[in-house]
Protein backbone atom coordinates (compact mmCIF):
# COMPACT_ATOMS: atom_id res chain seq x y z
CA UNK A 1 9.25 26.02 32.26
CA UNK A 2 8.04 22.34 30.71
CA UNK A 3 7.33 19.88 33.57
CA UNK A 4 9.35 16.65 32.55
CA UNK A 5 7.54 13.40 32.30
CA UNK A 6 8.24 10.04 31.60
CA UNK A 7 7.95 7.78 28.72
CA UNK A 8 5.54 5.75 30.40
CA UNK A 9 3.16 8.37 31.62
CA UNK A 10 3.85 10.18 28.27
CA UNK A 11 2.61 7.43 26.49
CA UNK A 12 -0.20 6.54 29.11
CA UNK A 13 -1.19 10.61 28.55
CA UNK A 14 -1.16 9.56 24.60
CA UNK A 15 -3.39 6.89 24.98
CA UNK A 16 -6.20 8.02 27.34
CA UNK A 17 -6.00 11.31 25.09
CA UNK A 18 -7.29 9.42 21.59
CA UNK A 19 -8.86 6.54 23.27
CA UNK A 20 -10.53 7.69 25.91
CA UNK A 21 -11.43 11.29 25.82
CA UNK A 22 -13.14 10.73 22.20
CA UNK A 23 -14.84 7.84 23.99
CA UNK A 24 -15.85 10.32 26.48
CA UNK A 25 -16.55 13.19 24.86
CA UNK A 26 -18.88 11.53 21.89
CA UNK A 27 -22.50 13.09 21.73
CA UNK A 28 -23.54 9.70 20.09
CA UNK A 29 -25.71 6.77 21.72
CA UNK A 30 -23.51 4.04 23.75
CA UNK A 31 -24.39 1.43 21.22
CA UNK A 32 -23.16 3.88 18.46
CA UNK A 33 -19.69 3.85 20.28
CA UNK A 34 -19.38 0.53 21.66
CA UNK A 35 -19.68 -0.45 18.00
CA UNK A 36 -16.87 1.66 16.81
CA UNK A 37 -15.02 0.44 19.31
CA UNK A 38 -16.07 -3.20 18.58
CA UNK A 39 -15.32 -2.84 15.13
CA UNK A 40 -11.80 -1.32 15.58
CA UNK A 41 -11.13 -3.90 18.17
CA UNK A 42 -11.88 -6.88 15.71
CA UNK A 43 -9.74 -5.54 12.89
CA UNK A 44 -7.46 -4.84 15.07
CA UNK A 45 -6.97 -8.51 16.20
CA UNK A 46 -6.08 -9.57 12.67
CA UNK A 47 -2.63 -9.69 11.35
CA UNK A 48 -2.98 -6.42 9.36
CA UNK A 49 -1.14 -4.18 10.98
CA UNK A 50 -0.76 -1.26 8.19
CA UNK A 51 -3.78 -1.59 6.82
CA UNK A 52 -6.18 -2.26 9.66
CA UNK A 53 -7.50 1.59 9.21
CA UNK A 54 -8.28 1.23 5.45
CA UNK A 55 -10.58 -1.77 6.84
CA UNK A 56 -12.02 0.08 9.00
CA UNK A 57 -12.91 2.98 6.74
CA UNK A 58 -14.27 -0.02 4.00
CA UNK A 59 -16.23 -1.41 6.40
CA UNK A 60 -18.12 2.17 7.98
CA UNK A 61 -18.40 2.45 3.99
CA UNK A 62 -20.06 -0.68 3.28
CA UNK A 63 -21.88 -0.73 6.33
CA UNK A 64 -23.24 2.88 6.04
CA UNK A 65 -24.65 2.13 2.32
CA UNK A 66 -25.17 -0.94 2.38
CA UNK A 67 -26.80 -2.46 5.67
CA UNK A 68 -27.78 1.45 6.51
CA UNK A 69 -25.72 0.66 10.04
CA UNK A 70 -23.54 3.13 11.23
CA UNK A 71 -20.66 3.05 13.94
CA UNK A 72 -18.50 5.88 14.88
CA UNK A 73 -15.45 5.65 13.09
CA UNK A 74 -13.23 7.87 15.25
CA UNK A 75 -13.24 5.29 17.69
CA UNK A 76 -13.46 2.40 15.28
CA UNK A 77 -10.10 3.92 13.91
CA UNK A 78 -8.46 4.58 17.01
CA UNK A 79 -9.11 1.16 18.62
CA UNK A 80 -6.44 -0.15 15.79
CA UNK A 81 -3.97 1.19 17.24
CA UNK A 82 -4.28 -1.85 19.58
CA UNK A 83 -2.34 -3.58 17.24
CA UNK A 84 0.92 -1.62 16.41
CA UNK A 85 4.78 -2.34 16.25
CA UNK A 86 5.32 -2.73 19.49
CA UNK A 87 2.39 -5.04 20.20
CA UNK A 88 2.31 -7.10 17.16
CA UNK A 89 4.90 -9.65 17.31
CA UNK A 90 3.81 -11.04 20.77
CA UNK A 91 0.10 -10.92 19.79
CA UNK A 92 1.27 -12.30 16.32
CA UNK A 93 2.80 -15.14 18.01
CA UNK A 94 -0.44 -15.48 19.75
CA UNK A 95 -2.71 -15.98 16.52
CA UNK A 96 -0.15 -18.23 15.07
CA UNK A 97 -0.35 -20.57 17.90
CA UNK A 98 -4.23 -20.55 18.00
CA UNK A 99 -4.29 -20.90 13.89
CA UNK A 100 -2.10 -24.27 14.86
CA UNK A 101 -4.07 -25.09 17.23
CA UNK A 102 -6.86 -25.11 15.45
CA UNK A 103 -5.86 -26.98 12.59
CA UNK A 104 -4.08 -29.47 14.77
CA UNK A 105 -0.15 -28.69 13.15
CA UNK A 106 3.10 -28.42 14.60
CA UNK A 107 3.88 -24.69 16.77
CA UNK A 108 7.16 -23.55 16.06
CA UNK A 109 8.84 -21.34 18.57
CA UNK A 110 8.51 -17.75 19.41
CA UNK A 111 12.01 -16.47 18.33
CA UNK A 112 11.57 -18.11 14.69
CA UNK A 113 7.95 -15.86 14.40
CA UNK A 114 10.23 -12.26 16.16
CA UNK A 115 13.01 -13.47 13.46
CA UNK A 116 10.41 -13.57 10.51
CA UNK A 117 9.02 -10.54 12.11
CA UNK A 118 12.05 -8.66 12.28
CA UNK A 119 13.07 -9.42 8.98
CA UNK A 120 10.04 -8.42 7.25
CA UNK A 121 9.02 -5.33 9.20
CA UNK A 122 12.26 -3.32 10.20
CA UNK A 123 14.23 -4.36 7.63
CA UNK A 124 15.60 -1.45 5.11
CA UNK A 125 12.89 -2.05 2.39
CA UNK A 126 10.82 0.00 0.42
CA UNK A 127 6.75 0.33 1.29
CA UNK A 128 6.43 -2.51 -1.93
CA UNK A 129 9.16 -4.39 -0.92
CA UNK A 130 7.97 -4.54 2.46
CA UNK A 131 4.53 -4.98 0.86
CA UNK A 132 5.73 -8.32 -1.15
CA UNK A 133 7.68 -9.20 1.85
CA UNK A 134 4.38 -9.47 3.88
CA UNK A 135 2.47 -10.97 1.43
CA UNK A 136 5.08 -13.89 0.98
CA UNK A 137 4.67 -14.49 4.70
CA UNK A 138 1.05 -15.04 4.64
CA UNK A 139 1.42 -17.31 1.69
CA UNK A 140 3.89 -19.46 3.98
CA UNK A 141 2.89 -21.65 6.80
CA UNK A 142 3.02 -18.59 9.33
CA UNK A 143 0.47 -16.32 7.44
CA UNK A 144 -1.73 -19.33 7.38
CA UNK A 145 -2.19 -20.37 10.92
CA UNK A 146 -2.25 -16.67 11.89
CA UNK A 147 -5.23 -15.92 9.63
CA UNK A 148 -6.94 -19.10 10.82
CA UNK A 149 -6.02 -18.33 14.32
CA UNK A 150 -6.84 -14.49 14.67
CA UNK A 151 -10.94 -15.51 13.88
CA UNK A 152 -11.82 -16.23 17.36
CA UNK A 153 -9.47 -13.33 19.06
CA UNK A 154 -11.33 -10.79 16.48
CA UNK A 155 -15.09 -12.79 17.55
CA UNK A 156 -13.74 -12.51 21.33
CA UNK A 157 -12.81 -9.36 21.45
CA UNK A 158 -14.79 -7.97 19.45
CA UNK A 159 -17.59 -8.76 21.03
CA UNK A 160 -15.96 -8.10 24.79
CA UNK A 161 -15.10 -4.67 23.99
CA UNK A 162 -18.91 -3.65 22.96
CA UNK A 163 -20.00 -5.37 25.60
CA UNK A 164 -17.62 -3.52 28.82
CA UNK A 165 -17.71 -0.06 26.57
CA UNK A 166 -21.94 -0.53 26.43
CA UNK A 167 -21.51 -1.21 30.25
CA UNK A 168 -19.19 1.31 30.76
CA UNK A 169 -21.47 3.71 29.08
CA UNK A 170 -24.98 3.22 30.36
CA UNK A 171 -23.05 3.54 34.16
CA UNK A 172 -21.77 6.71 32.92
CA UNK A 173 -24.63 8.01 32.08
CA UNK A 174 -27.08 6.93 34.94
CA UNK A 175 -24.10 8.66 37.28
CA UNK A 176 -24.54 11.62 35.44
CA UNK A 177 -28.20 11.72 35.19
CA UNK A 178 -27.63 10.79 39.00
CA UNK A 179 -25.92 13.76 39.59
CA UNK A 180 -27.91 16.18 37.57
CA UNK A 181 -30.79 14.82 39.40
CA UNK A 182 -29.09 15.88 42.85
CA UNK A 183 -27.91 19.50 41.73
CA UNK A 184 -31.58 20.17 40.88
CA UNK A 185 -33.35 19.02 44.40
């Protein structure tokens, strides 16, 4: 008989298992994960939710051949998932109002962005209609301030996540070297 479970700790279950375990479970060096993750992290602060993953596979490309640096893309891809249709709109909002910020303009309120939202994303379109749809947003004054604005959240976190997942790991590690050092006295 199936144990029943909530939505929450379903979805907490879904998370730690891509997340965390791959995190976890890598053979690779912390820096070769905390830059996966750092990478995911920053595209996934940008407001290109649908094609956040295709960046991140473009830049592991360009990165591998070109600057011969590598990251592991597992995570890099995973860590987009930050970003998704249930986080977007508030975190949307958020880059709009730093983009305004920034360039010293007028902040319209948070309904009018989960209206444009809304109207672009769940609407009954096709992928190309939803495609032009998206596209004539970020032409528009919204698009604008969010890609001005989402910059310094990418930078930010970005560069926070390497830096807690390198701590993270190196602790890891020196408890488990700790502990391999006790089983063998």
């Amino acid at each position: 008989m199936k144990k029943k479970t909530s939505i929450w700790h379903g979805l907490i279950r879904i998370l730690r298992y891509r997340l965390v375990i791959p995190l976890l479970r890598s053979p690779h060096p912390p820096e070769y994960k905390a830059s996966g993750v750092a990478v995911g992290t920053a595209w996934a602060m940008t407001p290109l939710v649908g094609i956040q993953m295709y960046l991140v596979l473009m830049t592991w490309l360009i990165a591998k051949k070109v600057f011969k640096w590598s990251f592991s893309l597992p995570l890099a891809l995973a860590y987009t998932w930050i970003t998704n249709v249930f986080t977007m709109i508030p975190i949307y909002y958020g880059f709009y109002v730093t983009g305004q910020w920034v360039m010293n303009r007028h902040i319209t309120g948070y309904a009018d962005l989960k209206d444009t939202m809304k109207a672009v994303f769940f609407a009954d379109y096709t992928f190309w209609e939803k495609i032009m749809a998206s596209g004539k947003l970020l032409m528009q004054d919204w698009g604008v301030g969010m890609a001005v604005g989402c910059v310094p959240w990418a930078i930010v976190f970005g560069s926070l996540s390497y830096y807690l997942v390198l701590k993270y790991e190196h602790a890891r590690l020196a408890r488990r070297a700790q502990k391999l050092k006790g089983k063998s006295k």
